[in-house]
PDB file of N, CA and C in Angstrom:
ATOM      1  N   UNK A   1     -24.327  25.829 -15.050  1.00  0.00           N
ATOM      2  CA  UNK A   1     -22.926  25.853 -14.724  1.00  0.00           C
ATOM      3  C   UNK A   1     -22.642  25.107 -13.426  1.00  0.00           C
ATOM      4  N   UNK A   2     -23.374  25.184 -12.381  1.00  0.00           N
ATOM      5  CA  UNK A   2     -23.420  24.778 -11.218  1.00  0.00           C
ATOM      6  C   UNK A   2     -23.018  23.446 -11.324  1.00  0.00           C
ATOM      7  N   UNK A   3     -24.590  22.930 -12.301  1.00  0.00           N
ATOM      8  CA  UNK A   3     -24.855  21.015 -12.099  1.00  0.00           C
ATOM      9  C   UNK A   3     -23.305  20.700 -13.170  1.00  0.00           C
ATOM     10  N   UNK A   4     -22.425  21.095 -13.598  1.00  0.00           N
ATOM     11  CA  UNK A   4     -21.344  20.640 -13.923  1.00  0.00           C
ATOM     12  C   UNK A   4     -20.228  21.013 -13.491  1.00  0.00           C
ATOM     13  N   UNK A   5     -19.957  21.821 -11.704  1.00  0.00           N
ATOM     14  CA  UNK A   5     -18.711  22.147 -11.728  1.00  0.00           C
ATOM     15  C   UNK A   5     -18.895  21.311 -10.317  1.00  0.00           C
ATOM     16  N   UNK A   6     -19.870  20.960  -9.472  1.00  0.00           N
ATOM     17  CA  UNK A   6     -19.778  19.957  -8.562  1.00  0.00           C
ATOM     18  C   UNK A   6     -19.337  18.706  -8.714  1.00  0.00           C
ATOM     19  N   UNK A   7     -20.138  17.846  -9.819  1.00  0.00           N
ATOM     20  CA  UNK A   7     -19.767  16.647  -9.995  1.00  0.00           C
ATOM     21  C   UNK A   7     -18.106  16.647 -10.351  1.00  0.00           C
ATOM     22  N   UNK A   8     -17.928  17.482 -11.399  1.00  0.00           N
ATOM     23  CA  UNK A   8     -16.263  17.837 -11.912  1.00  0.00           C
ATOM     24  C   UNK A   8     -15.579  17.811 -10.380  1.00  0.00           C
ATOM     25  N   UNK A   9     -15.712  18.806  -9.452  1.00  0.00           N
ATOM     26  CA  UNK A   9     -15.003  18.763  -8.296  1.00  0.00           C
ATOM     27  C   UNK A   9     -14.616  17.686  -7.806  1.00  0.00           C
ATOM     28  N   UNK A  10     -15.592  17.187  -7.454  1.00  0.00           N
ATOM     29  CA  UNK A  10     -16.005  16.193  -6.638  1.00  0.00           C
ATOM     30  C   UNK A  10     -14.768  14.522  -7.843  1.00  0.00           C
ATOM     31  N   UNK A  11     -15.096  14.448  -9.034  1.00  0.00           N
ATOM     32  CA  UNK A  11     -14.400  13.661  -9.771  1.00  0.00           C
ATOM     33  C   UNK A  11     -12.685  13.922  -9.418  1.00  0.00           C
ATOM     34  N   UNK A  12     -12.605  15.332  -9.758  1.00  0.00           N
ATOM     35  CA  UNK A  12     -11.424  15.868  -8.795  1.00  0.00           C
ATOM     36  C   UNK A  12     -10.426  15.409  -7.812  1.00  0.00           C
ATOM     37  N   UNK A  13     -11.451  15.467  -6.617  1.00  0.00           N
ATOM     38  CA  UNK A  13     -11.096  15.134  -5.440  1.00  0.00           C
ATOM     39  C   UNK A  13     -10.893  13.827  -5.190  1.00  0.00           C
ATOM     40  N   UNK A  14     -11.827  12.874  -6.017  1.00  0.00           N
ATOM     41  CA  UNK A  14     -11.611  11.163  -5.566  1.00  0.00           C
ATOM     42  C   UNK A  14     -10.435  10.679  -6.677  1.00  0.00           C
ATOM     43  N   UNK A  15      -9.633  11.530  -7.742  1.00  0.00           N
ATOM     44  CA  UNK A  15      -8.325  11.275  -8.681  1.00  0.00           C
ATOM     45  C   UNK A  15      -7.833  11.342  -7.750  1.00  0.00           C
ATOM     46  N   UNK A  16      -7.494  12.544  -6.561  1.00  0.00           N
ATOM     47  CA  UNK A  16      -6.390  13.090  -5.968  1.00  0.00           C
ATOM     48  C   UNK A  16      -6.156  11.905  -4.820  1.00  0.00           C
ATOM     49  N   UNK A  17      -7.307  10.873  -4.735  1.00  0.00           N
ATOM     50  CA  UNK A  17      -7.130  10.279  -3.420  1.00  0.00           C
ATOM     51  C   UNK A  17      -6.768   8.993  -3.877  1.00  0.00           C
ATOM     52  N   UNK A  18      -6.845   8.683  -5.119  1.00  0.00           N
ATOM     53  CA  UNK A  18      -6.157   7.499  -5.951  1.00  0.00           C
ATOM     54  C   UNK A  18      -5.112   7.998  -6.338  1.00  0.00           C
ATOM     55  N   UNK A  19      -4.724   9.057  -6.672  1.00  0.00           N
ATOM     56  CA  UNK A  19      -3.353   9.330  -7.264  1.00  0.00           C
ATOM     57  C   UNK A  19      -2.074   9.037  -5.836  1.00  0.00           C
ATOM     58  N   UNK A  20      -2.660   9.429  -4.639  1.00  0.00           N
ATOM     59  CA  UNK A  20      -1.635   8.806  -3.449  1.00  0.00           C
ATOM     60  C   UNK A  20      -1.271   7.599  -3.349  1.00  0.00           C
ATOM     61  N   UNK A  21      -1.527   6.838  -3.712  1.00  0.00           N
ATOM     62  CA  UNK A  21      -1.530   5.507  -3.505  1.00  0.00           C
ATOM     63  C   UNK A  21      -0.558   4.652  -4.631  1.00  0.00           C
ATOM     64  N   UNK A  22       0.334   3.899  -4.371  1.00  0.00           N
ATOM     65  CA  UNK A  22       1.377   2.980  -5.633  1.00  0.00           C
ATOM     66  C   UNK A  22       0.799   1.728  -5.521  1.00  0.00           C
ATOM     67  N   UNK A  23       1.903   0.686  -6.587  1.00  0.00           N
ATOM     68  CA  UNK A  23       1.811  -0.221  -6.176  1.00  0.00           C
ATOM     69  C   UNK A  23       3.156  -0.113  -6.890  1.00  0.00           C
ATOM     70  N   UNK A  24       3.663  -1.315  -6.171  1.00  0.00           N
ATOM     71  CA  UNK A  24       5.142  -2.294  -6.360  1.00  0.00           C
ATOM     72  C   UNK A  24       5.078  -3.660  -5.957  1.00  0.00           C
ATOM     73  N   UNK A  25       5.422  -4.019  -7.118  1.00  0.00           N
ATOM     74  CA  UNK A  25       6.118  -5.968  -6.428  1.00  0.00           C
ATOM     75  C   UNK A  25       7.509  -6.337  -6.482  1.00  0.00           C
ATOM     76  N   UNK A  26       7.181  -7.111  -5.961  1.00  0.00           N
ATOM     77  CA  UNK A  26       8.566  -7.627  -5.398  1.00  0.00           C
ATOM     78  C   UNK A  26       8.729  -8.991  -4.572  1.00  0.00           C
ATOM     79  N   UNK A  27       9.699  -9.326  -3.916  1.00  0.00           N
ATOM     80  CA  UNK A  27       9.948 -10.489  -3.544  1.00  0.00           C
ATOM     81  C   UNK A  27      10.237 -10.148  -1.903  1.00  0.00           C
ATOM     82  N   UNK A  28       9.425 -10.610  -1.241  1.00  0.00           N
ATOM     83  CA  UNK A  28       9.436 -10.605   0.375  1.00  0.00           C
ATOM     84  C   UNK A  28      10.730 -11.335   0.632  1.00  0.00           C
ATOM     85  N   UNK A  29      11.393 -10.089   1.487  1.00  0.00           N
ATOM     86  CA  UNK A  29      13.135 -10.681   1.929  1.00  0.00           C
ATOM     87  C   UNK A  29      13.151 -11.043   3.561  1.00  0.00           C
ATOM     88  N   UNK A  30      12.182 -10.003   3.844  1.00  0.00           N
ATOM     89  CA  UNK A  30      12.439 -10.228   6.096  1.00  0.00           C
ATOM     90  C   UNK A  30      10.507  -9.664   6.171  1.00  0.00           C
ATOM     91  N   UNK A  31      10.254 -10.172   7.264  1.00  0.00           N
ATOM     92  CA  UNK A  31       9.420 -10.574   8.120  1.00  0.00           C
ATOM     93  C   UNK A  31       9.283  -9.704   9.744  1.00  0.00           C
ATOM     94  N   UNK A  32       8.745  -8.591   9.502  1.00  0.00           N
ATOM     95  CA  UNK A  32       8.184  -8.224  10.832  1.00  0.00           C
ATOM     96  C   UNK A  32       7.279  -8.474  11.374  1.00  0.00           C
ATOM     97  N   UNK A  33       6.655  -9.563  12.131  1.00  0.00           N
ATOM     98  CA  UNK A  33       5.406  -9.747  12.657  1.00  0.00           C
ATOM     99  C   UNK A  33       4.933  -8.720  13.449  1.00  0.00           C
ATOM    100  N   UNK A  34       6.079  -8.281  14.997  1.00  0.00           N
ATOM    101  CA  UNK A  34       5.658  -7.428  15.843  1.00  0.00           C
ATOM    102  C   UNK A  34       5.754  -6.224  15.395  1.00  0.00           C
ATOM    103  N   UNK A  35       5.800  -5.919  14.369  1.00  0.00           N
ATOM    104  CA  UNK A  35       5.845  -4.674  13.766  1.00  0.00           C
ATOM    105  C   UNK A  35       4.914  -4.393  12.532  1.00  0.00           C
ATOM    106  N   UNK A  36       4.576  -5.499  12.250  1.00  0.00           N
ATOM    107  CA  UNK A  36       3.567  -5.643  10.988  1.00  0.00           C
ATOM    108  C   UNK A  36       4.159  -5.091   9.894  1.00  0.00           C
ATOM    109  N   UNK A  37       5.461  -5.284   9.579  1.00  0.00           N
ATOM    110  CA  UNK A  37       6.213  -4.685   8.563  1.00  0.00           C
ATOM    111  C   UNK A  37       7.312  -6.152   7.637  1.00  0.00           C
ATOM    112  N   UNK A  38       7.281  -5.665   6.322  1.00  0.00           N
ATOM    113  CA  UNK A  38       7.585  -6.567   5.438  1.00  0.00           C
ATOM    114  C   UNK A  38       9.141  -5.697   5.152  1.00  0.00           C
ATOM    115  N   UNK A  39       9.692  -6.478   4.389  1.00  0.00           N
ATOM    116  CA  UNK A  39      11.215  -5.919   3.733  1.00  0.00           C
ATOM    117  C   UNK A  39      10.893  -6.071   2.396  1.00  0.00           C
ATOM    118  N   UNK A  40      11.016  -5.882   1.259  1.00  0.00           N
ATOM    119  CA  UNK A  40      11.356  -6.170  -0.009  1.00  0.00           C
ATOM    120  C   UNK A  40      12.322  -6.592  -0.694  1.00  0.00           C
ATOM    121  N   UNK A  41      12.833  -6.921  -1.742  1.00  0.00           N
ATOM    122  CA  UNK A  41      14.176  -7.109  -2.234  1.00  0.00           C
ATOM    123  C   UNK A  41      14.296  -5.748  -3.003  1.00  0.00           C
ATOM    124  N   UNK A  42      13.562  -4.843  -2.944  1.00  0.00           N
ATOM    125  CA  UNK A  42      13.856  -3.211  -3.590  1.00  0.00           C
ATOM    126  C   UNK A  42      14.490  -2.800  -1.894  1.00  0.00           C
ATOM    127  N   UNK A  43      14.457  -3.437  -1.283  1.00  0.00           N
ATOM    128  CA  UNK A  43      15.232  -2.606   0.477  1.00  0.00           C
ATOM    129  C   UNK A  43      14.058  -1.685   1.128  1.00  0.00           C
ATOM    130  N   UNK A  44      12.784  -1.771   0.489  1.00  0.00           N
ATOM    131  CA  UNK A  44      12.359  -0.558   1.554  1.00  0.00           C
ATOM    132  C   UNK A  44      11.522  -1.998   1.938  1.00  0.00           C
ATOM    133  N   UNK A  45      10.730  -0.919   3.051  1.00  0.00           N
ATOM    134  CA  UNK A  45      10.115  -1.871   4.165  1.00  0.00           C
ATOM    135  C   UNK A  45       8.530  -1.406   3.988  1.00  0.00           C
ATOM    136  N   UNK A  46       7.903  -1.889   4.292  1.00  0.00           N
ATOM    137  CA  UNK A  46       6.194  -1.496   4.363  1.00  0.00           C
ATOM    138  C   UNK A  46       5.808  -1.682   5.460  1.00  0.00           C
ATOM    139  N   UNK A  47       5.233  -0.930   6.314  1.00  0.00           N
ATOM    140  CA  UNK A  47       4.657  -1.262   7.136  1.00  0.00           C
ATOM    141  C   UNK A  47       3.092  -1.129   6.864  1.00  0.00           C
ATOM    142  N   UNK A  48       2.105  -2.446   7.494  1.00  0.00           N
ATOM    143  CA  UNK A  48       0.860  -2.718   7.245  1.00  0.00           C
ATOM    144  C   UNK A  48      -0.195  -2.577   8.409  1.00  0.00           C
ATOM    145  N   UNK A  49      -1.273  -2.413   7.971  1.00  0.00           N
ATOM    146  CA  UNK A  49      -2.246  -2.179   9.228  1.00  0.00           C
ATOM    147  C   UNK A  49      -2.515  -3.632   9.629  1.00  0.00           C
ATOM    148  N   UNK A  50      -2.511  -4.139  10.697  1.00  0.00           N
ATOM    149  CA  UNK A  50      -3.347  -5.619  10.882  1.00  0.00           C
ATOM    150  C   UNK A  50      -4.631  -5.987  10.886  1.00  0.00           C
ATOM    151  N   UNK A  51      -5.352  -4.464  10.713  1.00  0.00           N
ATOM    152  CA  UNK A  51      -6.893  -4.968  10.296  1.00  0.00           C
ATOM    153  C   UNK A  51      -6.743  -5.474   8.640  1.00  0.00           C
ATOM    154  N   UNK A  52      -6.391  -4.711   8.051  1.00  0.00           N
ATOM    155  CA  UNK A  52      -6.122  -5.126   6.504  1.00  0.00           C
ATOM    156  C   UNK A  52      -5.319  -6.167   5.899  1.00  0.00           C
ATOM    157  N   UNK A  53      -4.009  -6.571   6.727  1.00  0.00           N
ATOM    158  CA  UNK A  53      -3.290  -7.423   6.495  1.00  0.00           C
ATOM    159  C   UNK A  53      -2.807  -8.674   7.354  1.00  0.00           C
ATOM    160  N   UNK A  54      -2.580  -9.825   7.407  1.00  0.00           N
ATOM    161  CA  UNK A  54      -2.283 -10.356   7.975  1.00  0.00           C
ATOM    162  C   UNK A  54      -0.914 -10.970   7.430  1.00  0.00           C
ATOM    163  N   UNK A  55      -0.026 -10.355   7.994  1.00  0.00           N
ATOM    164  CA  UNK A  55       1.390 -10.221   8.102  1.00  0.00           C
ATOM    165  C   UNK A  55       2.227 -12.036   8.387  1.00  0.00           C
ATOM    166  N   UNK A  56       1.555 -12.488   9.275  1.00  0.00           N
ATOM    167  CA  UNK A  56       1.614 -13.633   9.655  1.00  0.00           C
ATOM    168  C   UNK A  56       1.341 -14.722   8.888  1.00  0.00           C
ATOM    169  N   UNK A  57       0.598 -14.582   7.712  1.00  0.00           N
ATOM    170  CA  UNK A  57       0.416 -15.706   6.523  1.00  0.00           C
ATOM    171  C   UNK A  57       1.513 -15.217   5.299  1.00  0.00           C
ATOM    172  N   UNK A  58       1.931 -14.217   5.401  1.00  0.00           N
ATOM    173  CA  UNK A  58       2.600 -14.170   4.368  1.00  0.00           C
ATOM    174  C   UNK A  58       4.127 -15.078   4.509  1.00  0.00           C
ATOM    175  N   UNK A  59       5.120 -15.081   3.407  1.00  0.00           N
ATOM    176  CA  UNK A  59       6.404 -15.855   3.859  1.00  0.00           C
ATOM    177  C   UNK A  59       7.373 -15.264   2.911  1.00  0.00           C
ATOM    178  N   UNK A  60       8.404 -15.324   3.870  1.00  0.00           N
ATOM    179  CA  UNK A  60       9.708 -15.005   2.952  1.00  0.00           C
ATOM    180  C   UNK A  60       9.745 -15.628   1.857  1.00  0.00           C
ATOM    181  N   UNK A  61      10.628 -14.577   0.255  1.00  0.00           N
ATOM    182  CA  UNK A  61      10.585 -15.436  -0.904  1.00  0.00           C
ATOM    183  C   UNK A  61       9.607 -15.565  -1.282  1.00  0.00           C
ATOM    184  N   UNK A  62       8.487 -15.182  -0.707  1.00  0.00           N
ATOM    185  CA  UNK A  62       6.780 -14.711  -1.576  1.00  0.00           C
ATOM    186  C   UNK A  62       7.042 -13.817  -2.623  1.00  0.00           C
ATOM    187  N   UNK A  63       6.485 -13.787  -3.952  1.00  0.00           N
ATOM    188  CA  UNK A  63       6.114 -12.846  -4.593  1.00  0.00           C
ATOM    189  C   UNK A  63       5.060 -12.140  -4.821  1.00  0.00           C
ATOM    190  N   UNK A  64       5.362 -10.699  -4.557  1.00  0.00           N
ATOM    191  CA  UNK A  64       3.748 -10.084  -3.870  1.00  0.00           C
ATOM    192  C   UNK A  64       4.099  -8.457  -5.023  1.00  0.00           C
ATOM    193  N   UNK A  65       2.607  -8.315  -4.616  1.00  0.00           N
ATOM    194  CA  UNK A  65       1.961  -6.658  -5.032  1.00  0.00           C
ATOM    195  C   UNK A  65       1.333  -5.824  -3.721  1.00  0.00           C
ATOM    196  N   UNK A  66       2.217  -4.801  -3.326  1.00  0.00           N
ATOM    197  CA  UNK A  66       2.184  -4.221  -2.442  1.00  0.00           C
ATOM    198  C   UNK A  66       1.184  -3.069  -2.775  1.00  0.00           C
ATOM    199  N   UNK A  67       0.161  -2.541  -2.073  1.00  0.00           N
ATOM    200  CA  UNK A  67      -0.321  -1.088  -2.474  1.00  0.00           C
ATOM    201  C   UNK A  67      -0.116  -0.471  -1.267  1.00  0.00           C
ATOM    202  N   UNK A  68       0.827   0.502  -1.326  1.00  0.00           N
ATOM    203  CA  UNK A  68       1.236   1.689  -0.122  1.00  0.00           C
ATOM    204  C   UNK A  68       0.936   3.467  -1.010  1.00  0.00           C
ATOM    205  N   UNK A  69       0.946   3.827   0.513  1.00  0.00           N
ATOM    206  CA  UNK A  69       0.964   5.274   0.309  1.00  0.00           C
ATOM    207  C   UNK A  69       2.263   5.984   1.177  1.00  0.00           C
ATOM    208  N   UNK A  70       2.665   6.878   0.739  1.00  0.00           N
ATOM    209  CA  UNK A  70       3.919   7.371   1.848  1.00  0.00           C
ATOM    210  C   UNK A  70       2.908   8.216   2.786  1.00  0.00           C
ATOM    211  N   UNK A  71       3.342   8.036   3.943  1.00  0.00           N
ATOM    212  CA  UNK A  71       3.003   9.136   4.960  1.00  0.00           C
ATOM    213  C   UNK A  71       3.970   9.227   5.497  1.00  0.00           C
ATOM    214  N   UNK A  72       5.217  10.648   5.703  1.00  0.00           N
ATOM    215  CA  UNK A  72       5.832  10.744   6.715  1.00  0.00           C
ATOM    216  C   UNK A  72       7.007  10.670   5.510  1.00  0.00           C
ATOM    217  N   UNK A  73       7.291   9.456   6.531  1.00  0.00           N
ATOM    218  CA  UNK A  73       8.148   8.813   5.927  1.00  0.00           C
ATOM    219  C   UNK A  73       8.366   7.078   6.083  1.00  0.00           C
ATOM    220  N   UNK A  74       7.580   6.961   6.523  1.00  0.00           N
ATOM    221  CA  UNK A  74       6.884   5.762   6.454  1.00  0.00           C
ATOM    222  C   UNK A  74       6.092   4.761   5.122  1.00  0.00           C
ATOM    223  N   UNK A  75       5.918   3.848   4.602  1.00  0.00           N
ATOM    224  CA  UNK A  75       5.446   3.164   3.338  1.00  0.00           C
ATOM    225  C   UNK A  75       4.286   2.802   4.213  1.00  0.00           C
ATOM    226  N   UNK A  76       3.086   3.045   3.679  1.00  0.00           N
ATOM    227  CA  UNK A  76       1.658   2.287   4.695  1.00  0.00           C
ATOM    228  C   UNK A  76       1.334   1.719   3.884  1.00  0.00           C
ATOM    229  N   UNK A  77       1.643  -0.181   3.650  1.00  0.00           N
ATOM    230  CA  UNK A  77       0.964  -0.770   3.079  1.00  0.00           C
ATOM    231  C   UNK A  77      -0.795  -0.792   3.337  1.00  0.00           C
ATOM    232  N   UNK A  78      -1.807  -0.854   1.999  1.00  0.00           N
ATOM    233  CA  UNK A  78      -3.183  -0.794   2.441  1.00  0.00           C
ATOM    234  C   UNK A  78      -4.123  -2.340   1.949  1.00  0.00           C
ATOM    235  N   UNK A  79      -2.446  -2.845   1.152  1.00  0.00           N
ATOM    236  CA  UNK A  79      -2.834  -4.302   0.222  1.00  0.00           C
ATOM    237  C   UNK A  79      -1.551  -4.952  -0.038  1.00  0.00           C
ATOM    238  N   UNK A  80      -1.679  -6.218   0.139  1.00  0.00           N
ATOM    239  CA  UNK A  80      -0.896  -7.422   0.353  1.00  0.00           C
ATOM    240  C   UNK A  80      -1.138  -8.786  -0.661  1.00  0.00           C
ATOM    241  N   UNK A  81      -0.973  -8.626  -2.164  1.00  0.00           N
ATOM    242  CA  UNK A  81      -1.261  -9.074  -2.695  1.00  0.00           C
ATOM    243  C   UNK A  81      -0.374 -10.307  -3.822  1.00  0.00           C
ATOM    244  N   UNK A  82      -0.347 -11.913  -3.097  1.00  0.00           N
ATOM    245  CA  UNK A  82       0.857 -13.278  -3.487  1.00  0.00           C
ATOM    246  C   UNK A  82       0.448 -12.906  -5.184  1.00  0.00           C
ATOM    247  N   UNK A  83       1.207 -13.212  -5.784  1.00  0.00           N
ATOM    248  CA  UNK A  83       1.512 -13.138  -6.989  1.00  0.00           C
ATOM    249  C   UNK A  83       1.952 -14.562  -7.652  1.00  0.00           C
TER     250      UNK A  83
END
């Protein structure tokens, strides 16, 4: 019973940590560099880590695939992906 309710857990726990996470695309409208934050043409904004993203190659009127998670209330982009 054991050797099948760990691994199960454990399978569990790494759904729950993919299930946080979206994705959306869309069309890059505004440009935060000093903020490391994008706009969308859906109106919300992402903000990105700069180890992961580099905010600065991307361009308005890009078409992209965003992968965020909400924290807060905040969008934390974790992927920045031209389309």
């Amino acid at each position: 019973m054991r050797k099948i309710l760990i691994p199960a857990s454990l399978a569990l726990l790494a759904g729950m940590t993919i299930a946080n996470a979206a994705e959306v695309t869309g069309t890059i409208k505004a440009i935060d560099v000093s903020k490391t934050a994008i706009k969308l043409d859906n109106g919300k904004t992402y903000v990105v880590s700069s180890k992961t993203v580099d905010v600065s190659a991307l361009k308005v009127g890009e078409k992209v695939r965003v992968t965020f998670r909400v924290v807060g209330k905040k969008n934390e982009a974790s992927a920045i992906v031209g389309m």
